[in-house]
PDB file of N, CA and C in Angstrom:
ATOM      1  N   UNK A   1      37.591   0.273  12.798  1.00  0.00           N
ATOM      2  CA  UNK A   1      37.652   0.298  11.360  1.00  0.00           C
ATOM      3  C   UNK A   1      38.924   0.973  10.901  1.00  0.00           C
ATOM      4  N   UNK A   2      39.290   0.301   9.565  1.00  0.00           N
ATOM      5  CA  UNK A   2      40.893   0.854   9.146  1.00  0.00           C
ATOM      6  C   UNK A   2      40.300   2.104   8.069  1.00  0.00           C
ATOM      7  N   UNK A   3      41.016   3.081   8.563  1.00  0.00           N
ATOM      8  CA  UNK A   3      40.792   4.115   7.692  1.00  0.00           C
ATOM      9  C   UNK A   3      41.443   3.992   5.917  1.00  0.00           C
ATOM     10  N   UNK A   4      39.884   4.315   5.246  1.00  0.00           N
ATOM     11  CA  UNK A   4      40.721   3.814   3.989  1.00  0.00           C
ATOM     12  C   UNK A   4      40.843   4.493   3.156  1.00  0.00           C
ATOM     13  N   UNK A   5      40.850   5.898   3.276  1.00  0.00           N
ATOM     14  CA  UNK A   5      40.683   7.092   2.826  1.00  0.00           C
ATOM     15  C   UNK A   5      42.030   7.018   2.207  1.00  0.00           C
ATOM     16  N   UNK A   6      43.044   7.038   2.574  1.00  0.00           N
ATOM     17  CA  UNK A   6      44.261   6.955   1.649  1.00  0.00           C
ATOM     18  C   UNK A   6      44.378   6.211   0.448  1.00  0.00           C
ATOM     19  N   UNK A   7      44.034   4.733   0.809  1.00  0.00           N
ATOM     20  CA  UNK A   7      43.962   3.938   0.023  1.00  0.00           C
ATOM     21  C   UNK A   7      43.416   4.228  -1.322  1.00  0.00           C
ATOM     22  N   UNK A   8      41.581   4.809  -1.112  1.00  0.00           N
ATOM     23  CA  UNK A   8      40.863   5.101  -2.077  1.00  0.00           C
ATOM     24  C   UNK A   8      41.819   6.090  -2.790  1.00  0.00           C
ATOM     25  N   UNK A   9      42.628   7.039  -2.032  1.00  0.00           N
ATOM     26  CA  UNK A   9      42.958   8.026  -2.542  1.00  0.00           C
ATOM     27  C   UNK A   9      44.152   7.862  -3.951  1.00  0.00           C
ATOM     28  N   UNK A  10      44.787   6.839  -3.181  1.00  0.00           N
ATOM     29  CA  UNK A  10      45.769   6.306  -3.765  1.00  0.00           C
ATOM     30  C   UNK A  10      44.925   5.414  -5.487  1.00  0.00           C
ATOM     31  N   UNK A  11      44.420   4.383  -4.875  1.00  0.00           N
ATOM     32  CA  UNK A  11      43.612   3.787  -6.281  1.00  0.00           C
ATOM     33  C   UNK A  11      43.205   5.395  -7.945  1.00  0.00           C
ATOM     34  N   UNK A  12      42.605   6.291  -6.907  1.00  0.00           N
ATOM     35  CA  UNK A  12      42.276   7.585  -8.205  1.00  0.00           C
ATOM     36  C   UNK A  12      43.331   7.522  -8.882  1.00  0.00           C
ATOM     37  N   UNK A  13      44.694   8.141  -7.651  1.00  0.00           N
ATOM     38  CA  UNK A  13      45.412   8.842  -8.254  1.00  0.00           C
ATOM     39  C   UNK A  13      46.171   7.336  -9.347  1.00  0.00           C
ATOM     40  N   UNK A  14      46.273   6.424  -8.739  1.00  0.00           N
ATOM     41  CA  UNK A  14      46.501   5.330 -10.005  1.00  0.00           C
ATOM     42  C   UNK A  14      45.940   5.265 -11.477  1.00  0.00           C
ATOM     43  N   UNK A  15      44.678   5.477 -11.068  1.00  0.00           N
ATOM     44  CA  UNK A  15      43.723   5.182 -11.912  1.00  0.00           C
ATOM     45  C   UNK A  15      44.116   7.003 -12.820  1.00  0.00           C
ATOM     46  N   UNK A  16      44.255   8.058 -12.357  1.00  0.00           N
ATOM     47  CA  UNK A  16      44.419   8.699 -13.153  1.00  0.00           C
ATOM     48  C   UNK A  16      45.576   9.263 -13.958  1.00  0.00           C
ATOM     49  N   UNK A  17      46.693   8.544 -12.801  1.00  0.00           N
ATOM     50  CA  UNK A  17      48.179   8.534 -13.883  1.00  0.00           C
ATOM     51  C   UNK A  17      48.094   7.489 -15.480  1.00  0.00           C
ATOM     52  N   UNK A  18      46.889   6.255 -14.931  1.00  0.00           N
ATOM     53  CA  UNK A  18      46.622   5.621 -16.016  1.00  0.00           C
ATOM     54  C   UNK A  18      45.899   5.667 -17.250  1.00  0.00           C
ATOM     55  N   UNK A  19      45.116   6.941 -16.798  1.00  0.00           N
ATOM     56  CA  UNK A  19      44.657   7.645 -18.172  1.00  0.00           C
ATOM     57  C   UNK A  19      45.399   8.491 -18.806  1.00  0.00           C
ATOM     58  N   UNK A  20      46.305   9.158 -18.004  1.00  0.00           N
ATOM     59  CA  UNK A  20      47.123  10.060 -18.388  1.00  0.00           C
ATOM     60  C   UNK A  20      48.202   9.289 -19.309  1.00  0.00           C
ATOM     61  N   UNK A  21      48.620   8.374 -19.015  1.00  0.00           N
ATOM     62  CA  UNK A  21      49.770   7.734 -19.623  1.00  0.00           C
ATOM     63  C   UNK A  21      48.894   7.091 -21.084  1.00  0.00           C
ATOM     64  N   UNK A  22      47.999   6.598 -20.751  1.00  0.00           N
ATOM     65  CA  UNK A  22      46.863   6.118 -22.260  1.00  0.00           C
ATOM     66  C   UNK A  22      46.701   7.228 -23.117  1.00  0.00           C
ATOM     67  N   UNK A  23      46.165   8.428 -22.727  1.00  0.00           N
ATOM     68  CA  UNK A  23      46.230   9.586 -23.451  1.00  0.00           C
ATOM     69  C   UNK A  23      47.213  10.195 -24.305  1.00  0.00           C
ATOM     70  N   UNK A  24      48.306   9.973 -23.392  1.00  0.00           N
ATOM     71  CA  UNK A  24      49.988  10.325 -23.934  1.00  0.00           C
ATOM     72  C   UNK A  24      50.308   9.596 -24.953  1.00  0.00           C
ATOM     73  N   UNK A  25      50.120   7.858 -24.671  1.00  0.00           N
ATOM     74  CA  UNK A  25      50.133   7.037 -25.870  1.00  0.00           C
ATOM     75  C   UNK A  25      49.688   7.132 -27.016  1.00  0.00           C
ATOM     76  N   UNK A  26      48.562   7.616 -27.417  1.00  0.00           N
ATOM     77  CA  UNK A  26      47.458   8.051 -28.111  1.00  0.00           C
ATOM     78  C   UNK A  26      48.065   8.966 -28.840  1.00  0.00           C
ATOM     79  N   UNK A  27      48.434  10.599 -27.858  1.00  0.00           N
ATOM     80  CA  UNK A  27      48.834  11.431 -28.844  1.00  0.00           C
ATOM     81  C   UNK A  27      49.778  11.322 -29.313  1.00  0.00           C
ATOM     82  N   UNK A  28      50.924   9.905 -28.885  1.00  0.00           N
ATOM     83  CA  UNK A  28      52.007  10.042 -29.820  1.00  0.00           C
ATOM     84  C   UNK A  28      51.963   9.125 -30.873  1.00  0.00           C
ATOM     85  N   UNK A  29      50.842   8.561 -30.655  1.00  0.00           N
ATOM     86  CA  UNK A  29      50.576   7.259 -31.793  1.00  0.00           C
ATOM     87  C   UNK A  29      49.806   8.673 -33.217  1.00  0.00           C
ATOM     88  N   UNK A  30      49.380   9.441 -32.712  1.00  0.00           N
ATOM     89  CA  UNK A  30      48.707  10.244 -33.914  1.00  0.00           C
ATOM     90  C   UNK A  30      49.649  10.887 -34.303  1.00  0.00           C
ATOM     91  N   UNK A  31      50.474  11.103 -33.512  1.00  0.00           N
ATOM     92  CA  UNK A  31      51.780  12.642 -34.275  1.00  0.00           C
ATOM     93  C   UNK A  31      52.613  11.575 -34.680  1.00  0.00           C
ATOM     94  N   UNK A  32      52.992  10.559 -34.644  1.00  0.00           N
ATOM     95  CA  UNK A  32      53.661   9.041 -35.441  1.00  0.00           C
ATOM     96  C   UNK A  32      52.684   8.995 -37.147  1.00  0.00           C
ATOM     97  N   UNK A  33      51.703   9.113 -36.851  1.00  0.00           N
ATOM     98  CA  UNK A  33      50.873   8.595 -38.107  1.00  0.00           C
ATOM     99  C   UNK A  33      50.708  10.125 -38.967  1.00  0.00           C
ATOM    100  N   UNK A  34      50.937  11.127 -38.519  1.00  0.00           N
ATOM    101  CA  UNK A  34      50.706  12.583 -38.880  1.00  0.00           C
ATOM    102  C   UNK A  34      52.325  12.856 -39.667  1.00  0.00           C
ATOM    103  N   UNK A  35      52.862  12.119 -38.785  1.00  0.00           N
ATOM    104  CA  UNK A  35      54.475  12.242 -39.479  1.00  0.00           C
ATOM    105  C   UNK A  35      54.657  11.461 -40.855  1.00  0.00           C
ATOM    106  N   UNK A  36      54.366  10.468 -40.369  1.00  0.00           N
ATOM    107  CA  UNK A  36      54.048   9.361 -41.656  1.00  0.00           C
ATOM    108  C   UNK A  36      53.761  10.060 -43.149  1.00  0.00           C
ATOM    109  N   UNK A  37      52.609  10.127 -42.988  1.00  0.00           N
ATOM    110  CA  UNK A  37      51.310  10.620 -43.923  1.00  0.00           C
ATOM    111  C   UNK A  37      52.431  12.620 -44.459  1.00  0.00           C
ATOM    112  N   UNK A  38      52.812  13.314 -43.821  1.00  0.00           N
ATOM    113  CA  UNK A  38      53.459  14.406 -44.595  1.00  0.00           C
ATOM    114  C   UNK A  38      54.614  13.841 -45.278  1.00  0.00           C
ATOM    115  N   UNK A  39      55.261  12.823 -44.659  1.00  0.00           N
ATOM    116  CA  UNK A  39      56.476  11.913 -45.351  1.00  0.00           C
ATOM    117  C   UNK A  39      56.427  11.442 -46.807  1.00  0.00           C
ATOM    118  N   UNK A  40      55.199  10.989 -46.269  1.00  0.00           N
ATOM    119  CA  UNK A  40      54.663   9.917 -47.645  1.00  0.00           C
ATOM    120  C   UNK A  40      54.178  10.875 -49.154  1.00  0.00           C
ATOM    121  N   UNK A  41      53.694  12.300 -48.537  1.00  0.00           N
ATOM    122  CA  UNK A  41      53.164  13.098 -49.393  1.00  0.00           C
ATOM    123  C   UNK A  41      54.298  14.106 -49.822  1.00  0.00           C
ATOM    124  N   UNK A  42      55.367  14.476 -49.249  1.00  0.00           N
ATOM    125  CA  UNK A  42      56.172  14.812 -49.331  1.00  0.00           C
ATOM    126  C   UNK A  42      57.396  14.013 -50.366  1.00  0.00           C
ATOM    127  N   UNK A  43      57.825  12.728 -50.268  1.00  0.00           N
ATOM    128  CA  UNK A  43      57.917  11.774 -51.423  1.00  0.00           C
ATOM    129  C   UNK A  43      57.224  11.892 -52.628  1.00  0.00           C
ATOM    130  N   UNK A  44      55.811  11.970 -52.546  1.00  0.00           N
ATOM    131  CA  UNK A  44      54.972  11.020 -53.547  1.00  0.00           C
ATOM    132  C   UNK A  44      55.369  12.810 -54.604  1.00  0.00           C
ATOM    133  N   UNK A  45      54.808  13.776 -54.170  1.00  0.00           N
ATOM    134  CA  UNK A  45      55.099  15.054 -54.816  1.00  0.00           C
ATOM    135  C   UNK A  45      56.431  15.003 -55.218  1.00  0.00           C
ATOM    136  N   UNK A  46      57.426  15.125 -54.494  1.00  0.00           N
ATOM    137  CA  UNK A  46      59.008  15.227 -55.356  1.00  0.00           C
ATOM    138  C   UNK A  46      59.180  14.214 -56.288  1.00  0.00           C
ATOM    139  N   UNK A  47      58.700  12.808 -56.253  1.00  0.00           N
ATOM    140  CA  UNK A  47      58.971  11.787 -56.892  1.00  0.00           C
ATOM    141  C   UNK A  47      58.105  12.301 -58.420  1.00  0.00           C
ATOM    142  N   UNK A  48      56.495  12.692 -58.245  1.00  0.00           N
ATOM    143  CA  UNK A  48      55.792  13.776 -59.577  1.00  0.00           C
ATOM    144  C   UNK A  48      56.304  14.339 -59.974  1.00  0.00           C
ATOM    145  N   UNK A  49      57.069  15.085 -59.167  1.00  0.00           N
ATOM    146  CA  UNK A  49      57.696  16.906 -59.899  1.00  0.00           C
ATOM    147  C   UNK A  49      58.851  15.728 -60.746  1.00  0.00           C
ATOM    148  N   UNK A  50      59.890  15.543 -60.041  1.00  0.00           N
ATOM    149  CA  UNK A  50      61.527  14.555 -61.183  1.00  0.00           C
ATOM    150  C   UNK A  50      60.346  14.067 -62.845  1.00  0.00           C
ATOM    151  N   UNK A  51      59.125  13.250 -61.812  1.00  0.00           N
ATOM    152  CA  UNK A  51      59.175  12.153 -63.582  1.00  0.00           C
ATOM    153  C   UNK A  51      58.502  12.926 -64.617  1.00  0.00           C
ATOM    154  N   UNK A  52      57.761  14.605 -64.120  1.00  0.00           N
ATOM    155  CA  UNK A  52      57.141  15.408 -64.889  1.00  0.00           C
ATOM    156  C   UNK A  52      58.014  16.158 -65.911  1.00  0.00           C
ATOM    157  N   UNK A  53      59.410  17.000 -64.736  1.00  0.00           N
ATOM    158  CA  UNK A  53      60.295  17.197 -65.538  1.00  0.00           C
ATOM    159  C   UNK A  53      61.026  16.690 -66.552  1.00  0.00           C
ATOM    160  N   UNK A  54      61.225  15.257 -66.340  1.00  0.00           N
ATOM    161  CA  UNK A  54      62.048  14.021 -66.843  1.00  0.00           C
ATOM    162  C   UNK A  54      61.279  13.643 -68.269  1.00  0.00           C
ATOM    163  N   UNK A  55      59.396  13.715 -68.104  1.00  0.00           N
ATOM    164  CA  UNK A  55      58.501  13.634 -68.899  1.00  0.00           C
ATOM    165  C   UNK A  55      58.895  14.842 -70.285  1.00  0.00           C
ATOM    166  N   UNK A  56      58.947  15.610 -69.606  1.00  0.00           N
ATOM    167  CA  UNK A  56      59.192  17.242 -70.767  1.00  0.00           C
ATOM    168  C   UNK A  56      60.576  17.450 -71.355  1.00  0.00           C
ATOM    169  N   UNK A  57      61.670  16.873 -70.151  1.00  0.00           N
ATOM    170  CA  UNK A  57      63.123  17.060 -71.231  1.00  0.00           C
ATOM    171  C   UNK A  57      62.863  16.004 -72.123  1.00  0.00           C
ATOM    172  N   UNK A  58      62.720  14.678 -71.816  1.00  0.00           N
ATOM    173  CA  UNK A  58      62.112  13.682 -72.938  1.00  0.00           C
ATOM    174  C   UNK A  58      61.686  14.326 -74.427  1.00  0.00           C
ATOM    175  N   UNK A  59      60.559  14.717 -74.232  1.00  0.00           N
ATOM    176  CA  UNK A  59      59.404  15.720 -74.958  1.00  0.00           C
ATOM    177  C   UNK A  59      60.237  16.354 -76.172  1.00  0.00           C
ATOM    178  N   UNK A  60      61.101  17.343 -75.334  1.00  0.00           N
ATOM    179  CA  UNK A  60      61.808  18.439 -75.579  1.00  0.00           C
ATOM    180  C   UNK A  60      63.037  18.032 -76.729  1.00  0.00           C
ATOM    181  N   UNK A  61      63.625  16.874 -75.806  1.00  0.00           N
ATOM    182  CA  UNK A  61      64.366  15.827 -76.501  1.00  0.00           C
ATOM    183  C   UNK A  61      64.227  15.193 -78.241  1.00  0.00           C
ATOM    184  N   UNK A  62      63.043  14.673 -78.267  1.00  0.00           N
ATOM    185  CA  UNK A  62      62.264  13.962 -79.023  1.00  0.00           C
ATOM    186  C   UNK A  62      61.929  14.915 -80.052  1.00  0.00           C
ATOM    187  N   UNK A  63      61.346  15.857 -80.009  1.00  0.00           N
ATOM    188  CA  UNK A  63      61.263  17.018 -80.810  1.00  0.00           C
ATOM    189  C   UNK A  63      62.726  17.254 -81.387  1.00  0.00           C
ATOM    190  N   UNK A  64      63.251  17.361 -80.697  1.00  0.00           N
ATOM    191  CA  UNK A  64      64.731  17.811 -82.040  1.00  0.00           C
ATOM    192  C   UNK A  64      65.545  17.120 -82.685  1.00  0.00           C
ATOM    193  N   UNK A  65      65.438  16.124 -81.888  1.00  0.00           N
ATOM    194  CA  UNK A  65      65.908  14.836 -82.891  1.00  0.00           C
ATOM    195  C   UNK A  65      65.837  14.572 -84.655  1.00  0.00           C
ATOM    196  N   UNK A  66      66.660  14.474 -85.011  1.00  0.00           N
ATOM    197  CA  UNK A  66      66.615  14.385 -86.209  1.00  0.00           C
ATOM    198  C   UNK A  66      65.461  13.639 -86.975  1.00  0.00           C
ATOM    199  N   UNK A  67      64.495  13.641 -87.828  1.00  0.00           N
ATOM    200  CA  UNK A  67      63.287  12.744 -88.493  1.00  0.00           C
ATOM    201  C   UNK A  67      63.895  11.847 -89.176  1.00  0.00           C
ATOM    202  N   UNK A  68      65.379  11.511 -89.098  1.00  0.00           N
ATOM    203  CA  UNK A  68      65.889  10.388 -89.957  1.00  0.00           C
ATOM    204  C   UNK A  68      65.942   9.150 -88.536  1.00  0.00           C
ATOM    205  N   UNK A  69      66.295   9.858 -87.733  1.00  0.00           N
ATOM    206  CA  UNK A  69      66.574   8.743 -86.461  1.00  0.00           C
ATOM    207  C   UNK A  69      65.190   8.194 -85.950  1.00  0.00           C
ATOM    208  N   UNK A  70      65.088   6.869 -86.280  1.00  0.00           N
ATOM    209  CA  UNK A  70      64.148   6.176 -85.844  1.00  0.00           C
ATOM    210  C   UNK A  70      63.396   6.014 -84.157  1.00  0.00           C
ATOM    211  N   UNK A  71      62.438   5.509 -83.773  1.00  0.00           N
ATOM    212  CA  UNK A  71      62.166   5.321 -82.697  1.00  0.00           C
ATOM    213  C   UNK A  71      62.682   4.347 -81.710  1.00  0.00           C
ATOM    214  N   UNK A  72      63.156   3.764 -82.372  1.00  0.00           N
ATOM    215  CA  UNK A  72      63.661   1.949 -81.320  1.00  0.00           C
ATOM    216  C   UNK A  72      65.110   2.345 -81.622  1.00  0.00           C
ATOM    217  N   UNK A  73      66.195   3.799 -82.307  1.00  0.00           N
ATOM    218  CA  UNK A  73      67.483   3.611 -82.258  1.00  0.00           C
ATOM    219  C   UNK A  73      67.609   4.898 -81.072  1.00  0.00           C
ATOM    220  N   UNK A  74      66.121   5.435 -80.428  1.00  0.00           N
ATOM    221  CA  UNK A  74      65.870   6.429 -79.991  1.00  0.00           C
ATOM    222  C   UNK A  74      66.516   6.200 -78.367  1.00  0.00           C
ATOM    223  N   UNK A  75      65.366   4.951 -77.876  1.00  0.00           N
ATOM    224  CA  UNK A  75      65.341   4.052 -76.710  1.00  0.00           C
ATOM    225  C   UNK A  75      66.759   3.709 -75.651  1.00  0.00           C
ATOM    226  N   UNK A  76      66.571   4.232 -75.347  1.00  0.00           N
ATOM    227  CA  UNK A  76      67.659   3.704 -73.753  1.00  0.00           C
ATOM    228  C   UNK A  76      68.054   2.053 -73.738  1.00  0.00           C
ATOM    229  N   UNK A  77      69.195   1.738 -73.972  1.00  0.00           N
ATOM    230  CA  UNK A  77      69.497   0.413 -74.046  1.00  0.00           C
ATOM    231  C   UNK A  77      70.435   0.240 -72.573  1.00  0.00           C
ATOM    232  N   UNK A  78      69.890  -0.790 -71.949  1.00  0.00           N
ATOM    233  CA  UNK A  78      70.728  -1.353 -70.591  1.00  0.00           C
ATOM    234  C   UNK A  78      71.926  -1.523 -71.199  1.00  0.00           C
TER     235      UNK A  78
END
């Protein structure tokens, strides 16, 4: 009989570099999607804070404007 003790031995250690490497995949597929997601929230907040500020100089704006100057001569023209 051929000794097959290596063999088997060999198949584990296959079999467990192949979880290892699945695992690895995994955690970099989550720290990919973890990156994402602070990116996205990180945007979405700075992009709030500009149109809040932008909202209040407006505001601020609008208030001192003279009550003779109309609303549509007020407006941003392209």
């Amino acid at each position: 009989m051929l000794d097959i003790t290596q063999s088997k031995l060999g198949e584990l250690e296959l079999r467990r570099t192949r979880q290892q490497l699945q695992e690895l995949s995994s955690h970099i597929q989550d720290a990919k999607e973890q990156e994402r997601l602070h990116i996205a929230h990180e945007v979405h907040d700075e992009i709030g804070s500009l149109l809040t500020a932008i909202k209040i100089d407006l505001s601020w704006l609008i208030q001192r404007l003279p009550r003779t100057v109309s609303y549509s001569q007020t407006r941003l023209k392209p």
